[in-house]
N, C-alpha and C. Protein backbone atom coordinates (compact mmCIF):
# COMPACT_ATOMS: atom_id res chain seq x y z
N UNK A 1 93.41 126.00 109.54
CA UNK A 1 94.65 126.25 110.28
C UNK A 1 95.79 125.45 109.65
N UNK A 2 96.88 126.42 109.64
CA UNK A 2 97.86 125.80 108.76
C UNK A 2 98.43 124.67 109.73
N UNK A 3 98.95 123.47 109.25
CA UNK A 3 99.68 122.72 110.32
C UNK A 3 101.21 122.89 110.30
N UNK A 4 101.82 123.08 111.38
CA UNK A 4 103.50 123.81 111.49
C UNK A 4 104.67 122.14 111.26
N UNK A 5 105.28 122.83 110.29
CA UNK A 5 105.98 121.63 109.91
C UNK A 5 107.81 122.32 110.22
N UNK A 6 108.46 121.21 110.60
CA UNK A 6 109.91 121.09 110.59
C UNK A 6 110.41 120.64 110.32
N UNK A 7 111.98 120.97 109.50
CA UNK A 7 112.62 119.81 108.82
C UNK A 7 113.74 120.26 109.27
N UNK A 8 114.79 119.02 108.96
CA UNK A 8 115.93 118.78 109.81
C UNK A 8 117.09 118.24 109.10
N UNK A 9 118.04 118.60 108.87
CA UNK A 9 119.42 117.45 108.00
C UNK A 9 119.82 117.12 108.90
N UNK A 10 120.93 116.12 109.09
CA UNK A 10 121.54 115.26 109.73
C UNK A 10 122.99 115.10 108.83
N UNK A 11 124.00 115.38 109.09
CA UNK A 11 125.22 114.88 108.74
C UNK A 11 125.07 115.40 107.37
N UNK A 12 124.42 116.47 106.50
CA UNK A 12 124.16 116.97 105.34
C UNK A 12 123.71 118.26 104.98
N UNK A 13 124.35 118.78 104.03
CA UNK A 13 123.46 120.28 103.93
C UNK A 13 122.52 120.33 103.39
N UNK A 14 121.71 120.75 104.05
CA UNK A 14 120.48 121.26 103.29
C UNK A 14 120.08 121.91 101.83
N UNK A 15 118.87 122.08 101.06
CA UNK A 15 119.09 122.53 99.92
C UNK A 15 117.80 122.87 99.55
N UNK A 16 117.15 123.92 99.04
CA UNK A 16 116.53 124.37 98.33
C UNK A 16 115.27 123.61 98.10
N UNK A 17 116.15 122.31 97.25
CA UNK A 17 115.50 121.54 96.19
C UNK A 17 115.00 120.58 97.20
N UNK A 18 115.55 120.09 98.34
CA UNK A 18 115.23 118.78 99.11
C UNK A 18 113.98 119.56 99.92
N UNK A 19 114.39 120.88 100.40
CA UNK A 19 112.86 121.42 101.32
C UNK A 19 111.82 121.40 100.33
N UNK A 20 111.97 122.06 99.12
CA UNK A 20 110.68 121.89 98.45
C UNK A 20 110.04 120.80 97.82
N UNK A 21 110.81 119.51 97.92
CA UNK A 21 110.32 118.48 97.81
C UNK A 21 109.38 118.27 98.90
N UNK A 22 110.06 118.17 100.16
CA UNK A 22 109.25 117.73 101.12
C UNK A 22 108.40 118.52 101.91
N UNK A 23 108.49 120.01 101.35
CA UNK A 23 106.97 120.90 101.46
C UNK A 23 105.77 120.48 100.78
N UNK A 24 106.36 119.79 99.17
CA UNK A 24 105.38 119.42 98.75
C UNK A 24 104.78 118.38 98.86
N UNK A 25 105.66 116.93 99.29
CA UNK A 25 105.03 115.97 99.66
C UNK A 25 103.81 116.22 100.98
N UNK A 26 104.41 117.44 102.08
CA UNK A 26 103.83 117.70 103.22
C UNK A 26 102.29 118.32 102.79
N UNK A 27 101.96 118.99 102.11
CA UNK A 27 100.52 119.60 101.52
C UNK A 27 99.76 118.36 101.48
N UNK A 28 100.38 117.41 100.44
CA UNK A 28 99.44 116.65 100.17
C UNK A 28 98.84 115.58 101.44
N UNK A 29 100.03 115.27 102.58
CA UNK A 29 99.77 114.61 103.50
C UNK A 29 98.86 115.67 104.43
N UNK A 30 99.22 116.77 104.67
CA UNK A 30 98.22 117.98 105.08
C UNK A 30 97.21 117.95 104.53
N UNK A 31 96.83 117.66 103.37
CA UNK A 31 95.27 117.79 102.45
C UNK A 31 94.59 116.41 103.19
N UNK A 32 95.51 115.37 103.33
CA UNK A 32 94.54 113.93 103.58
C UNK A 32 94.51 113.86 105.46
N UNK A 33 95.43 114.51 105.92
CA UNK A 33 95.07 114.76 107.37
C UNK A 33 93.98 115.88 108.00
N UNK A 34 93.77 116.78 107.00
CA UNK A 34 92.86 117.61 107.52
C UNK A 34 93.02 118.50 108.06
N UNK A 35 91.90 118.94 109.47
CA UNK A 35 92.58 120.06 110.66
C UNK A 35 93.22 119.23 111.93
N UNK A 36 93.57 117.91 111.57
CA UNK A 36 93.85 116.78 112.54
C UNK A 36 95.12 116.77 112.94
N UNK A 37 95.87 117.02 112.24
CA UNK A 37 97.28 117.02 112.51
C UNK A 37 97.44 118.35 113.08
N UNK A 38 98.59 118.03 114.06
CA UNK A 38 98.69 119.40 114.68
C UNK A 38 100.42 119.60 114.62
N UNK A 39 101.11 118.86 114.27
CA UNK A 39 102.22 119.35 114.04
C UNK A 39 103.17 118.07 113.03
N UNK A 40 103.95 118.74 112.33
CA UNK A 40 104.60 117.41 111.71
C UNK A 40 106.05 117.36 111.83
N UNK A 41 107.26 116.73 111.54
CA UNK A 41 108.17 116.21 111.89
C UNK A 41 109.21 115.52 111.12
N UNK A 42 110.02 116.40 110.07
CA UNK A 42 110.45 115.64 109.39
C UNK A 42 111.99 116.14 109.31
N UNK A 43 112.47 114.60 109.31
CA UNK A 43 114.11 114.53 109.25
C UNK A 43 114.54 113.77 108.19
N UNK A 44 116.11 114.02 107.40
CA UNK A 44 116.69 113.84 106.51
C UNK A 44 117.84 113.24 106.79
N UNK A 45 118.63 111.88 107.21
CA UNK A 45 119.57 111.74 108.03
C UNK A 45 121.07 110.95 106.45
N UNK A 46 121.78 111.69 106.40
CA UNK A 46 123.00 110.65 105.40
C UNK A 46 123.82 109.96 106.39
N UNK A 47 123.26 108.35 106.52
CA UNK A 47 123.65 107.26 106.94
C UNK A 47 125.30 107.44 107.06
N UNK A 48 125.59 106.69 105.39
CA UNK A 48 126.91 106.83 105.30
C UNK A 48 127.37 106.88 103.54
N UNK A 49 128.38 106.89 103.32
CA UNK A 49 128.49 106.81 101.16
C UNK A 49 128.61 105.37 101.27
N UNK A 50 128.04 104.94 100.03
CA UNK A 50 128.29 103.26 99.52
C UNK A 50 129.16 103.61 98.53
N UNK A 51 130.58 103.03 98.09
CA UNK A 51 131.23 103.24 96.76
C UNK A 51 130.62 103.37 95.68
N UNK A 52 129.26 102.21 95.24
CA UNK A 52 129.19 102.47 94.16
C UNK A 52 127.47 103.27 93.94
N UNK A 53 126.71 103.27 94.75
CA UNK A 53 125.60 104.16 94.51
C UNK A 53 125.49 105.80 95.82
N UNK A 54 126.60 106.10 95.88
CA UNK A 54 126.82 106.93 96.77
C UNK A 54 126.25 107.45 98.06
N UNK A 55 125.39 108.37 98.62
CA UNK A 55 124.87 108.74 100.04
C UNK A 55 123.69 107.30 100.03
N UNK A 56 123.85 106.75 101.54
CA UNK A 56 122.69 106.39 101.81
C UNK A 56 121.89 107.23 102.98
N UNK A 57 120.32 107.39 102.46
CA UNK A 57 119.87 108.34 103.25
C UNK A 57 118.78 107.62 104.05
N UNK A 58 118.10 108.32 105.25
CA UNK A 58 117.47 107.70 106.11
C UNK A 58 116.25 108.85 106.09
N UNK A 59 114.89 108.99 106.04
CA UNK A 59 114.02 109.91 106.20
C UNK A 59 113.04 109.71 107.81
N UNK A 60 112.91 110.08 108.63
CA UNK A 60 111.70 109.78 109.49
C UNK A 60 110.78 111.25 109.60
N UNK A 61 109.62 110.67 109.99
CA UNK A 61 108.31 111.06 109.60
C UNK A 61 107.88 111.38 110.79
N UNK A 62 107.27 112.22 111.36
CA UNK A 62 106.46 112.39 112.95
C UNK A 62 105.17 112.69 112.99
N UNK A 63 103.99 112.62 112.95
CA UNK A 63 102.99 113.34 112.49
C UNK A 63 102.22 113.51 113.99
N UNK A 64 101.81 115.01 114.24
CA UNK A 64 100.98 114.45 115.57
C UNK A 64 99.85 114.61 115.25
N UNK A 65 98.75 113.52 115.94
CA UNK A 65 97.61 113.76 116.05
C UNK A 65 96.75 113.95 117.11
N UNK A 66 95.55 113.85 117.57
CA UNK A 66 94.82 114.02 118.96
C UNK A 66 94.84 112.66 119.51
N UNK A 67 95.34 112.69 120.31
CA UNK A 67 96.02 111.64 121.26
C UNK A 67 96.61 110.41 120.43
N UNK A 68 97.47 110.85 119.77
CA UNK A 68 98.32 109.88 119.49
C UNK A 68 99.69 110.03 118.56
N UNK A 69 100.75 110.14 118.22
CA UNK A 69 101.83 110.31 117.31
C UNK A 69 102.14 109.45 116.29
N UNK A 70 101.91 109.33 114.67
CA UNK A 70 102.29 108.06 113.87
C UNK A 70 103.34 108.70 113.67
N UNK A 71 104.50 108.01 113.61
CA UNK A 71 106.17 107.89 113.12
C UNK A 71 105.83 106.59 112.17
N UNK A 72 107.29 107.49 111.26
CA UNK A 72 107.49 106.83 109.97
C UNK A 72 108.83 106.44 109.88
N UNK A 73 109.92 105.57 109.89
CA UNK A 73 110.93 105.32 109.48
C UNK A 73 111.19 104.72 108.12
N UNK A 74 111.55 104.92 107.29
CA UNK A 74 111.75 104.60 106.01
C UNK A 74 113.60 104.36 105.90
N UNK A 75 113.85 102.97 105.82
CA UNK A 75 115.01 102.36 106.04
C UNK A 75 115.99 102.18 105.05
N UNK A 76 117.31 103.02 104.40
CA UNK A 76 117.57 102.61 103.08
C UNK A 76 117.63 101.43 102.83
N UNK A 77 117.87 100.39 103.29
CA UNK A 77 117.64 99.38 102.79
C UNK A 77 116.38 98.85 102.25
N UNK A 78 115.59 99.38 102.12
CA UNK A 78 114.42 99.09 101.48
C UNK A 78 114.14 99.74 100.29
N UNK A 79 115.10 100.98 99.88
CA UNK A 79 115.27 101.95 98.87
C UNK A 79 116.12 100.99 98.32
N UNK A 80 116.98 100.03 98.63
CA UNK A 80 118.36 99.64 98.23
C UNK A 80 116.98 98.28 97.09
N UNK A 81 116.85 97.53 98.07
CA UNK A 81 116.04 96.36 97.44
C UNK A 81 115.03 96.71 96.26
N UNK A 82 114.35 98.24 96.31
CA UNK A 82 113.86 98.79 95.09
C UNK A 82 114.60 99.12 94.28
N UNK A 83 115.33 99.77 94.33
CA UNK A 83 116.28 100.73 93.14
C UNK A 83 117.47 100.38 93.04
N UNK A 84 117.93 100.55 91.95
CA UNK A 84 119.74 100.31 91.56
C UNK A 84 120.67 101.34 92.54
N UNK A 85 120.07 102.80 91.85
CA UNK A 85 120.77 103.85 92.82
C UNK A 85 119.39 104.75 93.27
N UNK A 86 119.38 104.46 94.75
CA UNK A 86 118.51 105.07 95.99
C UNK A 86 119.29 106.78 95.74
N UNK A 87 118.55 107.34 95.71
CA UNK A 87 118.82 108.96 96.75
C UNK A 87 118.03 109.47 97.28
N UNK A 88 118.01 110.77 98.10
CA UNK A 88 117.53 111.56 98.87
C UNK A 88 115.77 111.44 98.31
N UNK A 89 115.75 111.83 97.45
CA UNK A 89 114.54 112.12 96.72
C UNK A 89 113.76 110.70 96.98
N UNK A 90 114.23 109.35 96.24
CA UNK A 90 113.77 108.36 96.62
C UNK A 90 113.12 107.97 98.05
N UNK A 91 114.40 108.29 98.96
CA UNK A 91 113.35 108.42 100.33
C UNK A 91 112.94 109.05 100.70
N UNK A 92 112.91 110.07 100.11
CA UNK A 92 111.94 111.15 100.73
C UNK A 92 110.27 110.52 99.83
N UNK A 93 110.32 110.29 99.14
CA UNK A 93 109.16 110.05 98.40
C UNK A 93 108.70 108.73 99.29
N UNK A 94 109.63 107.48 99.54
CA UNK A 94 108.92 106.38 100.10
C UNK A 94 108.48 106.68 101.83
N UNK A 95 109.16 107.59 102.12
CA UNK A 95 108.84 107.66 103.69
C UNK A 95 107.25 108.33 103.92
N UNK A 96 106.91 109.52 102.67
CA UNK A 96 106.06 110.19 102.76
C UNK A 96 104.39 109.12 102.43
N UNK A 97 105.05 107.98 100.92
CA UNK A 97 104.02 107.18 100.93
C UNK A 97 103.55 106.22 102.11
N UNK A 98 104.24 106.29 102.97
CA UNK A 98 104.42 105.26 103.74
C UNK A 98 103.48 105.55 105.23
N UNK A 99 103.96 107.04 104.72
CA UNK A 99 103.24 107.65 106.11
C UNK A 99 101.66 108.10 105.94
N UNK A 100 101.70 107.95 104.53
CA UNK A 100 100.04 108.68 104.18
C UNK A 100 98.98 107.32 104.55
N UNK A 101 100.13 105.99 103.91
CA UNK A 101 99.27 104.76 104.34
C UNK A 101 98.91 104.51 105.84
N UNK A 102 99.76 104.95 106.61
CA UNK A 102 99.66 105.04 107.98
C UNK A 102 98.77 105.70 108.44
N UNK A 103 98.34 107.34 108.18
CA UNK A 103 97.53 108.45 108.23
C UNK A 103 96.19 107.89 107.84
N UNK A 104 95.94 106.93 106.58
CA UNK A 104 95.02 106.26 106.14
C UNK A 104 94.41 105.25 106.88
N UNK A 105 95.01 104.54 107.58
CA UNK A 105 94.43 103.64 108.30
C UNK A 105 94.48 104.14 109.81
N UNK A 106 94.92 105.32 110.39
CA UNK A 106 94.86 105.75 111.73
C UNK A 106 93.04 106.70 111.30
N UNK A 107 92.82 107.35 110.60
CA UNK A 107 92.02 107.48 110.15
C UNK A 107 90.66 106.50 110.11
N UNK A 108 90.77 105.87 109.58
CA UNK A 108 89.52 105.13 109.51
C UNK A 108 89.30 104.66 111.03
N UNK A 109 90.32 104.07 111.49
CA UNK A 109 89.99 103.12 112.87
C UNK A 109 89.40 104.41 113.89
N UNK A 110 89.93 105.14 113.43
CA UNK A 110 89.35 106.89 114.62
C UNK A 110 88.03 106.47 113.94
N UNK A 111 87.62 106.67 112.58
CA UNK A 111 86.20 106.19 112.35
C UNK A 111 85.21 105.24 113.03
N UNK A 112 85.70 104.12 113.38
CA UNK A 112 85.17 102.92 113.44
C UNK A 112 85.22 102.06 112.10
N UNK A 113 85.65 102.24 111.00
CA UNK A 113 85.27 101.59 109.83
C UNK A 113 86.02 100.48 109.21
N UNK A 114 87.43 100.49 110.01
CA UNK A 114 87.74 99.28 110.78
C UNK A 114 87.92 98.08 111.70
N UNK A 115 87.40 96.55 111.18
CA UNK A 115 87.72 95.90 112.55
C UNK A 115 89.05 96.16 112.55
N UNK A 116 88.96 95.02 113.95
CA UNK A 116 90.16 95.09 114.50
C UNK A 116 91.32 94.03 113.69
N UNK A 117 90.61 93.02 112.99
CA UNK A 117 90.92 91.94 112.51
C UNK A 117 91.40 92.58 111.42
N UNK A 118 90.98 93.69 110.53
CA UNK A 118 91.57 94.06 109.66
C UNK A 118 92.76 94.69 109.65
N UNK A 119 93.28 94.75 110.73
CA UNK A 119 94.95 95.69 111.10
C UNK A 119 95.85 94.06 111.35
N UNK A 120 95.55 92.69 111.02
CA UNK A 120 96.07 92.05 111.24
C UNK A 120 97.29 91.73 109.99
N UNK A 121 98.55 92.09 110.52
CA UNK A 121 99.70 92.29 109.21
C UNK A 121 100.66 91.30 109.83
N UNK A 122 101.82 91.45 108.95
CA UNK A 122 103.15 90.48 109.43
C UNK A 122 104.21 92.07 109.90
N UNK A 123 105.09 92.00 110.93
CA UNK A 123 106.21 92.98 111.05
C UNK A 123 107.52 91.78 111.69
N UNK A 124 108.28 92.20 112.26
CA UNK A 124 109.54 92.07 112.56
C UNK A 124 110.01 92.32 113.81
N UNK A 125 109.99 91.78 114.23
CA UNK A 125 110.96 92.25 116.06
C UNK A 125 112.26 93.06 115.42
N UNK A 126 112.63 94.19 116.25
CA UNK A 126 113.57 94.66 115.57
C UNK A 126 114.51 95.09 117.87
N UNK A 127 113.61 95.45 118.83
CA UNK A 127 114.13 95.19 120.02
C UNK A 127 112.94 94.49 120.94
N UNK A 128 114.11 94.10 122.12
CA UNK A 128 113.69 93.48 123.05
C UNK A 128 114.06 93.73 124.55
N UNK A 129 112.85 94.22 125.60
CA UNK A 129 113.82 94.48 126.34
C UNK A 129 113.22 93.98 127.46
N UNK A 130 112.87 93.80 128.65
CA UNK A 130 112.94 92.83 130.03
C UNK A 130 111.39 92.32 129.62
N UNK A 131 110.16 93.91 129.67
CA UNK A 131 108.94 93.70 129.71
C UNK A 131 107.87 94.48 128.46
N UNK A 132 109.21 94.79 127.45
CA UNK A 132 108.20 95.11 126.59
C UNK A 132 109.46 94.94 124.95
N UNK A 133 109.18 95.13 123.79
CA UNK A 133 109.42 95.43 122.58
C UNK A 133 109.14 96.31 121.40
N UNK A 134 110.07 96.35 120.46
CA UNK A 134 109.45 96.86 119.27
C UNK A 134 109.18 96.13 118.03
N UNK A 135 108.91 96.40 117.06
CA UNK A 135 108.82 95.77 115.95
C UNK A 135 108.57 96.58 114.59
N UNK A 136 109.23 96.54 113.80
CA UNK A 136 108.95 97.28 112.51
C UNK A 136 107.62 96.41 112.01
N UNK A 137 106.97 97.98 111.33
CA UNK A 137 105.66 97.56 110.85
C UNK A 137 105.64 97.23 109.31
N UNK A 138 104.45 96.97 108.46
CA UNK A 138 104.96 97.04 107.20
C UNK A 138 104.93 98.01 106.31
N UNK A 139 104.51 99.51 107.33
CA UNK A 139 104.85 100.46 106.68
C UNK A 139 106.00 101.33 106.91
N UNK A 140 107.17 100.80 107.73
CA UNK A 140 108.21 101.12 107.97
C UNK A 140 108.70 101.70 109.29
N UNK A 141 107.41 101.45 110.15
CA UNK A 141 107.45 102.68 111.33
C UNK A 141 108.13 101.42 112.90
N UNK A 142 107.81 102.29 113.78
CA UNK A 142 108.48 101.43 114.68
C UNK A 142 107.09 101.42 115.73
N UNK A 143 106.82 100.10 116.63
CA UNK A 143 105.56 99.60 117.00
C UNK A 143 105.84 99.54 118.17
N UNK A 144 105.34 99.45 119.62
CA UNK A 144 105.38 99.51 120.89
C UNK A 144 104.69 98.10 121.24
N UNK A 145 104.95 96.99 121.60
CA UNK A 145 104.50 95.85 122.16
C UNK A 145 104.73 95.30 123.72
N UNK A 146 104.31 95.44 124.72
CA UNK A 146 104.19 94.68 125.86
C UNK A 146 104.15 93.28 126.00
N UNK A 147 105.20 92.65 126.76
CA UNK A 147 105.12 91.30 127.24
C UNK A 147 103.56 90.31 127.07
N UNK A 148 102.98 91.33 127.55
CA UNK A 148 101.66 90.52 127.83
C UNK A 148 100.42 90.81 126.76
N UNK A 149 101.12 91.26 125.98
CA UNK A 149 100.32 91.18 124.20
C UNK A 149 101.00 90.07 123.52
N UNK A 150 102.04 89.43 123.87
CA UNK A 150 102.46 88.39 123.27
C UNK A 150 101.39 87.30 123.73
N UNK A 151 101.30 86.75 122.24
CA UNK A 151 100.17 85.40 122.86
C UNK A 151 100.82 84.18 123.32
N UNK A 152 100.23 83.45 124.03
CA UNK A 152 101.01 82.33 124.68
C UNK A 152 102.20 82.16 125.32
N UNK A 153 102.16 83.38 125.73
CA UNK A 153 103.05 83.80 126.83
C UNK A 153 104.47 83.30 126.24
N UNK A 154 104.67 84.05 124.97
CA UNK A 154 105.72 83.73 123.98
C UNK A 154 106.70 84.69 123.95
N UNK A 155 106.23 85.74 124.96
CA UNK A 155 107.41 86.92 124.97
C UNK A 155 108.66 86.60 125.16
N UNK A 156 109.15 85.71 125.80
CA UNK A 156 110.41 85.12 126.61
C UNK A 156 111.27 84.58 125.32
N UNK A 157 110.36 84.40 124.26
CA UNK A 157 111.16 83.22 123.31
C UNK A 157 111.47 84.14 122.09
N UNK A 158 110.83 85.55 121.47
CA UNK A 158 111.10 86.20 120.93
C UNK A 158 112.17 86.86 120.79
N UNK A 159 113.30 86.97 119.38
CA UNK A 159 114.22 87.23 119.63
C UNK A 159 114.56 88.44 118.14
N UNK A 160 115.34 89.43 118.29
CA UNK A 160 115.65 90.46 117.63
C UNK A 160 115.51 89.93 116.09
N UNK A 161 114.77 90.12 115.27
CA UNK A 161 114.85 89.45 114.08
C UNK A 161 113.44 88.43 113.70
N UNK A 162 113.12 88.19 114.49
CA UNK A 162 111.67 86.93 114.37
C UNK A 162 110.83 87.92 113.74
N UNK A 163 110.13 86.28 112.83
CA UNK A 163 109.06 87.41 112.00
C UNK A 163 107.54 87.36 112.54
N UNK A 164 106.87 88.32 113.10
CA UNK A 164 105.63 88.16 114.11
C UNK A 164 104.25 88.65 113.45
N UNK A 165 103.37 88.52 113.31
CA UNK A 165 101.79 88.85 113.11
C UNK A 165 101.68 89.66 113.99
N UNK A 166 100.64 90.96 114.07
CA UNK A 166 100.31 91.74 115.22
C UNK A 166 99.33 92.01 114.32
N UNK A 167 98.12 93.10 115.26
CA UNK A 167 97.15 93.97 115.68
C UNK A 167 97.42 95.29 115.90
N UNK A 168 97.36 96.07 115.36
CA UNK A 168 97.43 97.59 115.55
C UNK A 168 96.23 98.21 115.98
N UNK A 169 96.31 98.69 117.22
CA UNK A 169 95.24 99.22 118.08
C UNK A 169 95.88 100.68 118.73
N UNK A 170 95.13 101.43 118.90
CA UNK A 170 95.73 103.11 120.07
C UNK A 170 95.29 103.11 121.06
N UNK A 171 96.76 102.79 121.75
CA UNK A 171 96.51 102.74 123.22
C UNK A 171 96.75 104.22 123.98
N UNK A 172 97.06 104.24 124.75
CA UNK A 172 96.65 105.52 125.50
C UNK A 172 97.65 106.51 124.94
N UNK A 173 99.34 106.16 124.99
CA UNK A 173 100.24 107.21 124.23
C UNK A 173 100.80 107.13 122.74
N UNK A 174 99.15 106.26 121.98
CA UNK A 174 99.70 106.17 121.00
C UNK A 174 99.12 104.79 119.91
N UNK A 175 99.66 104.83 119.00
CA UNK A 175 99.07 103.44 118.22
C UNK A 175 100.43 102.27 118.88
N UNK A 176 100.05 100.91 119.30
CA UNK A 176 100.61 99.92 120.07
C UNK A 176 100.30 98.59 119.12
N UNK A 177 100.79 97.48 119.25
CA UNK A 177 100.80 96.48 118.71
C UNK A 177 99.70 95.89 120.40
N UNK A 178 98.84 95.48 119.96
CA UNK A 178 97.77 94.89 120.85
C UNK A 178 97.73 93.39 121.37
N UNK A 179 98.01 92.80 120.01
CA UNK A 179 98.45 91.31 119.78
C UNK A 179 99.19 91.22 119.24
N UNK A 180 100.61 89.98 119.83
CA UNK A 180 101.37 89.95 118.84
C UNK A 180 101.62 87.79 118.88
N UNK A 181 101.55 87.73 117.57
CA UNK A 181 102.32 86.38 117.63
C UNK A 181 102.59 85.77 116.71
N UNK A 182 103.48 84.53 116.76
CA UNK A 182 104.63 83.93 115.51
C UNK A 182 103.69 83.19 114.63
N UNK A 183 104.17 82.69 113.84
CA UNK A 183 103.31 81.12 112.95
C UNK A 183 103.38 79.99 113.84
N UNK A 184 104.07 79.69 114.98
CA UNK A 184 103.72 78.71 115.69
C UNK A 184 103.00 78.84 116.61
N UNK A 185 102.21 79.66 116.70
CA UNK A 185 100.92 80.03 117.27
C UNK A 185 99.39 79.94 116.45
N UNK A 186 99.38 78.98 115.85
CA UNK A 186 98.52 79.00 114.76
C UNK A 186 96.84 78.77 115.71
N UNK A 187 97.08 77.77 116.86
CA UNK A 187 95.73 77.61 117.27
C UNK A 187 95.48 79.15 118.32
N UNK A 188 96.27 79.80 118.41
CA UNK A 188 95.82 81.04 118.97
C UNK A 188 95.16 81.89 118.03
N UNK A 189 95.93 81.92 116.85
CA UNK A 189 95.79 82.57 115.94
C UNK A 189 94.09 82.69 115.24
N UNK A 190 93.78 81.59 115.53
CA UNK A 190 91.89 82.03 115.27
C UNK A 190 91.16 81.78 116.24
N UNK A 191 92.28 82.54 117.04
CA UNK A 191 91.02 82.87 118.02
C UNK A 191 91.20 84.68 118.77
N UNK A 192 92.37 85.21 117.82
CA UNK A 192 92.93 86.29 118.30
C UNK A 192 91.72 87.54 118.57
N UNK A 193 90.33 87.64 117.42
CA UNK A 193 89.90 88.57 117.64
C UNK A 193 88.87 88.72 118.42
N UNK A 194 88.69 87.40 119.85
CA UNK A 194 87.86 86.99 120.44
C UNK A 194 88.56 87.25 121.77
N UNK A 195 89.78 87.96 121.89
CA UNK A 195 90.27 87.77 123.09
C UNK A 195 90.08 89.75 123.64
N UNK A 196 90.13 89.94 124.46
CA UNK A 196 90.11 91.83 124.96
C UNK A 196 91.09 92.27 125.00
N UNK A 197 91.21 93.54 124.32
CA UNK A 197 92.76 94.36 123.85
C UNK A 197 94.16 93.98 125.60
N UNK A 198 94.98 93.64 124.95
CA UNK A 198 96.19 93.72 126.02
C UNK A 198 96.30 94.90 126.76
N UNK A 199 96.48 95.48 127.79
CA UNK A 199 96.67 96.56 128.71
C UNK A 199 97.92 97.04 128.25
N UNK A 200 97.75 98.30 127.83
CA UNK A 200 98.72 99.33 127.57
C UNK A 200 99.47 99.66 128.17
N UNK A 201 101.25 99.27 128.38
CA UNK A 201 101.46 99.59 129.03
C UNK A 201 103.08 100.50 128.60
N UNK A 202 102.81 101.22 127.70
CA UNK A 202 103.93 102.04 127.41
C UNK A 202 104.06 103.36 128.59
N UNK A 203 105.27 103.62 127.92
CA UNK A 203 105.90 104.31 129.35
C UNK A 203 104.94 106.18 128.56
């Protein structure tokens, strides 16, 4: 079964050359997802012009799977820190790698063939809001965290920008940050994969 894909410009015209790029990046992410994916999701957004390397572009990624959605944000500024001059193509290419690594490891953990200890990465608080957060991951996507996945009851002190350790686990609407906590949490920190997943509590 074919999986139904959509694409989208934003503030840009569309072209020929940009769909068949990202038809073709989409096969190959279709070849490594399988009959698993059931729908995909892709947008093309022009930020704004920089004078001297012109459009900056923004790509996000949607992929659905059986009970759960991986999103991909791929940030020009991360095209910017690679390349002299970023374009369309560039992110379209990093959003797609980004998302296969994602697809790759949502994959296995559906296996079992991951611990849990092995999803242990560094991301970024990027919001914050009464009883829960987000955080960019390090594959570019955006992460769902609850108050009470913060360890040491450190949620209160977390602030837009801090750089945090987490756990990537799928909670009920989705893959969630399970555990999350700073470097000054170090004596929590070995003891993180001894403690029982945080209660899911996305909306």
């Amino acid at each position: 079964m074919q999986t139904p894909l959509k694409i989208a410009f934003h503030n840009m015209e569309s072209s020929d050359a940009m769909e068949a790029a990202i038809r073709e990046r989409f096969e190959k992410l279709s070849r490594l997802a399988g009959d698993r994916m059931t729908a995909c999701r892709v947008s093309v957004e022009a930020l704004h012009r920089q004078h001297r390397t012109g459009n900056v572009f923004e790509v996000h990624i949607d992929m659905v799977m059986p009970g759960a959605e991986l999103a991909v944000s791929r940030e020009p500024k991360k095209a910017h820190d690679k390349y002299a001059n970023p374009d369309v193509y560039t992110s379209i290419r990093d959003a797609f790698q980004a998302a296969e690594r994602q697809l790759k490891a949502y994959k296995q953990q559906q296996r079992g063939d991951v611990k849990r200890h092995d999803f242990e990465v560094q991301g970024q608080v990027t919001q914050m809001a009464d009883d829960h957060g987000f955080l960019l991951t390090n594959t570019g996507g955006q992460l769902y965290f609850h108050r009470n996945s913060v360890m040491g009851g450190g949620f209160d002190k977390l602030t837009q920008g801090a750089k945090v350790h987490y756990i990537e686990a799928m909670g009920d609407t989705g893959p969630v940050a399970s555990k999350v906590w700073t470097d000054l949490d170090g004596e929590n920190r070995q003891d993180v994969n001894d403690l029982p997943p945080a209660e899911d509590n996305a909306a």
